[in-house]
Structure formats: C-alpha cells, structure tokens
Protein backbone atom coordinates (compact mmCIF):
# COMPACT_ATOMS: atom_id res chain seq x y z
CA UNK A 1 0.00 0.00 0.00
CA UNK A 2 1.37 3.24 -0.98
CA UNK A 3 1.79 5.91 1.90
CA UNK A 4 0.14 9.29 1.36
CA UNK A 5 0.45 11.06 4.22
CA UNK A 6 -0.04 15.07 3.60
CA UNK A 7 2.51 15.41 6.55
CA UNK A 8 5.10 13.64 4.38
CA UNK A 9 4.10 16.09 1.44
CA UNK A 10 4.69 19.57 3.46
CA UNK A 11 6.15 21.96 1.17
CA UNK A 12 5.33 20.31 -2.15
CA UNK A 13 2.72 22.44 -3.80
CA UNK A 14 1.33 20.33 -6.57
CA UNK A 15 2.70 17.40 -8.94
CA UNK A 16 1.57 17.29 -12.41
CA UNK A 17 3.46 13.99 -12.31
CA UNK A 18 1.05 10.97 -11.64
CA UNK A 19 4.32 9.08 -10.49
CA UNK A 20 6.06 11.55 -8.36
CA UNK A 21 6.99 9.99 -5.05
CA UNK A 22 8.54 12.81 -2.11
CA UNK A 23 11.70 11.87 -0.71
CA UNK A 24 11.54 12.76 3.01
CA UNK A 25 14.99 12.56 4.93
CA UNK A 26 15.65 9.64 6.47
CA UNK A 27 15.91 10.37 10.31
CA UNK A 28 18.65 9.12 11.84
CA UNK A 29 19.36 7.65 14.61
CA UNK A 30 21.35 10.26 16.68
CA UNK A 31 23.74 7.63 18.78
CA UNK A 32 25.13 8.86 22.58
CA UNK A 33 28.94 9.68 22.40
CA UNK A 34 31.10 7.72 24.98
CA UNK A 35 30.94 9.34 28.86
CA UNK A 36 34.84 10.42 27.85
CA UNK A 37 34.16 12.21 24.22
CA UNK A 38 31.33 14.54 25.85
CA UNK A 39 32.40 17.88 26.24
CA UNK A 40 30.14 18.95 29.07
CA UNK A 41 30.00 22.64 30.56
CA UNK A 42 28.96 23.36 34.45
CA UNK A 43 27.88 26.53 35.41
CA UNK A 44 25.72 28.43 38.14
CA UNK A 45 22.88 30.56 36.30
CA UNK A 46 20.24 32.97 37.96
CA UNK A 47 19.25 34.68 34.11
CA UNK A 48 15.21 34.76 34.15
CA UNK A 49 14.66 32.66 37.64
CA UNK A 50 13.10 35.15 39.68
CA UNK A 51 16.82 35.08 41.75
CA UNK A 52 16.91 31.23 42.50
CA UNK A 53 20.55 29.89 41.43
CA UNK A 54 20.26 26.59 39.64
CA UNK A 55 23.23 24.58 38.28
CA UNK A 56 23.34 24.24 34.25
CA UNK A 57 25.39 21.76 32.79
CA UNK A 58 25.51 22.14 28.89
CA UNK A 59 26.70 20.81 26.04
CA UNK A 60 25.31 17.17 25.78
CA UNK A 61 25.76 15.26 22.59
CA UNK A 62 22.97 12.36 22.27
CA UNK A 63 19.43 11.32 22.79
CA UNK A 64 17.03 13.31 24.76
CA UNK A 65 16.85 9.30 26.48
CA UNK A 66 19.89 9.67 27.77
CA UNK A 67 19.83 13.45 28.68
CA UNK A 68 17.17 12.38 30.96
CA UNK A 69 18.65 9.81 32.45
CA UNK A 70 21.52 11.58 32.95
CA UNK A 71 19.53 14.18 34.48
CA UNK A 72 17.63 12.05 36.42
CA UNK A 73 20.69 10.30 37.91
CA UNK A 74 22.56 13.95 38.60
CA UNK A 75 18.53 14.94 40.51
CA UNK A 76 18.68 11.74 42.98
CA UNK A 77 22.50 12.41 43.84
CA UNK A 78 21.74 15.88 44.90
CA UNK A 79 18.21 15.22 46.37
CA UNK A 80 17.38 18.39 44.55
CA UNK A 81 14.49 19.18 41.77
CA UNK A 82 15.36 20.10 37.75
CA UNK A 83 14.87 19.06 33.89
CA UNK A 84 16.27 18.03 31.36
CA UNK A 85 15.73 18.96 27.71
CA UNK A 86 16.98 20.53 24.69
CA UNK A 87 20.73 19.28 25.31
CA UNK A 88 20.74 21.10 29.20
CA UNK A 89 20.35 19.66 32.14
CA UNK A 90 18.86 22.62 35.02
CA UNK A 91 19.47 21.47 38.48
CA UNK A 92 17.68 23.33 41.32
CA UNK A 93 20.32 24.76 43.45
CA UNK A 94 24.20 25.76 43.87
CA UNK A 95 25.86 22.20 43.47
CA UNK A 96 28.40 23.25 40.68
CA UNK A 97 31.34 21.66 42.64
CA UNK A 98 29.53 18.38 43.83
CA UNK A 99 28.30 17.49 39.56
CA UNK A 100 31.76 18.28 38.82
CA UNK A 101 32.84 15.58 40.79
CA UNK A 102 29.58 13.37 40.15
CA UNK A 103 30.43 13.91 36.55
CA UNK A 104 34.03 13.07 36.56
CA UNK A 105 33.11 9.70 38.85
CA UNK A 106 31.07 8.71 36.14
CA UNK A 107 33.68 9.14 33.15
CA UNK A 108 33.01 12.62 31.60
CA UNK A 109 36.44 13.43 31.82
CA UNK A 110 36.05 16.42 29.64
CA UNK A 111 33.55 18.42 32.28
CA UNK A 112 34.79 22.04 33.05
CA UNK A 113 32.98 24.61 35.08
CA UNK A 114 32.43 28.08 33.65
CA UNK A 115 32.64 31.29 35.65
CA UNK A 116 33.09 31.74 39.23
C-alpha cells in the first residue's frame, strides 16, 4: 500500500506527475557519544529565575533518552528538583562543585565549570 500522508508532502505544492513519489529525509538515529568524548560545561545561572541559582550543565551530545537519564541520575545524587531537555540539564540549586565531581566519577572526563 502506498503511503500518502499530507505530513510527508509539506512543502510540495502540486505534482503534475502521476508518479512523483517525495523523498523525506531519512531520520537518523542520533547515537550517545562515549561518557569520555562529551564535552560537558557546568555553570551556576540565575538569568530569568526570579533570583533562585540553579546549576546548568551544557553541552550534551545524544538522545534526549539519555539526557534524561543523565539528568535524572545527577537529581537523585543531589536530592534536589530540575529538567532536562533541549541538550541542558537545570538542576535546582548551587551544586556546581559536587556534579563536577559526580560527573568526573562517572567518566566525563572532559567536564569544566564556567565562571566563578
């Protein structure tokens, strides 16, 4: 059966061609670096909080799956709140120094804090 799905066909106007067939781009499969080849940034951040500090660690390479489970697993160690989306992982709180070391325990030997 031939697939005809008008979200396939966005931004094709009209085929006079009774054979045309749209290439859509093959997603790929974005694969999760090794712990070592992530180049991960640590800062604090208080930019459009309301004052609270929260720890941002940026720079993730991978699946959102595994930003969330990192995220999740960086959460539990500091008994603190956050998120975890778009390639940034928000921690609740000032606990630049204790992901630092979380991070570098776990093999992301390229982490480096920014600022102060």
């Amino acid at each position: 059966m031939k697939k005809n799905d008008w979200k396939d066909r966005l931004n094709v106007v009209y085929s006079t061609n009774p054979d045309f067939n749209y290439d859509t781009p093959d997603d790929e499969v974005q694969n999760t670096p090794e712990p070592a080849q992530q180049n991960l940034r640590v800062q604090l951040d208080r930019k459009n909080r309301g004052g609270k500090v929260v720890t941002l660690i940026t720079g993730f390479v991978g699946t959102e799956e595994d930003l969330k489970e990192l995220g999740k697993f960086l959460k539990t160690k500091c008994g603190v709140g956050g998120a975890a989306k778009d390639g940034e992982i928000i921690i609740q709180g000032d606990f630049k120094l204790k992901i630092l070391e979380l991070l570098k325990k776990e093999g992301y030997t390229k982490t480096k804090p920014i600022g102060g």
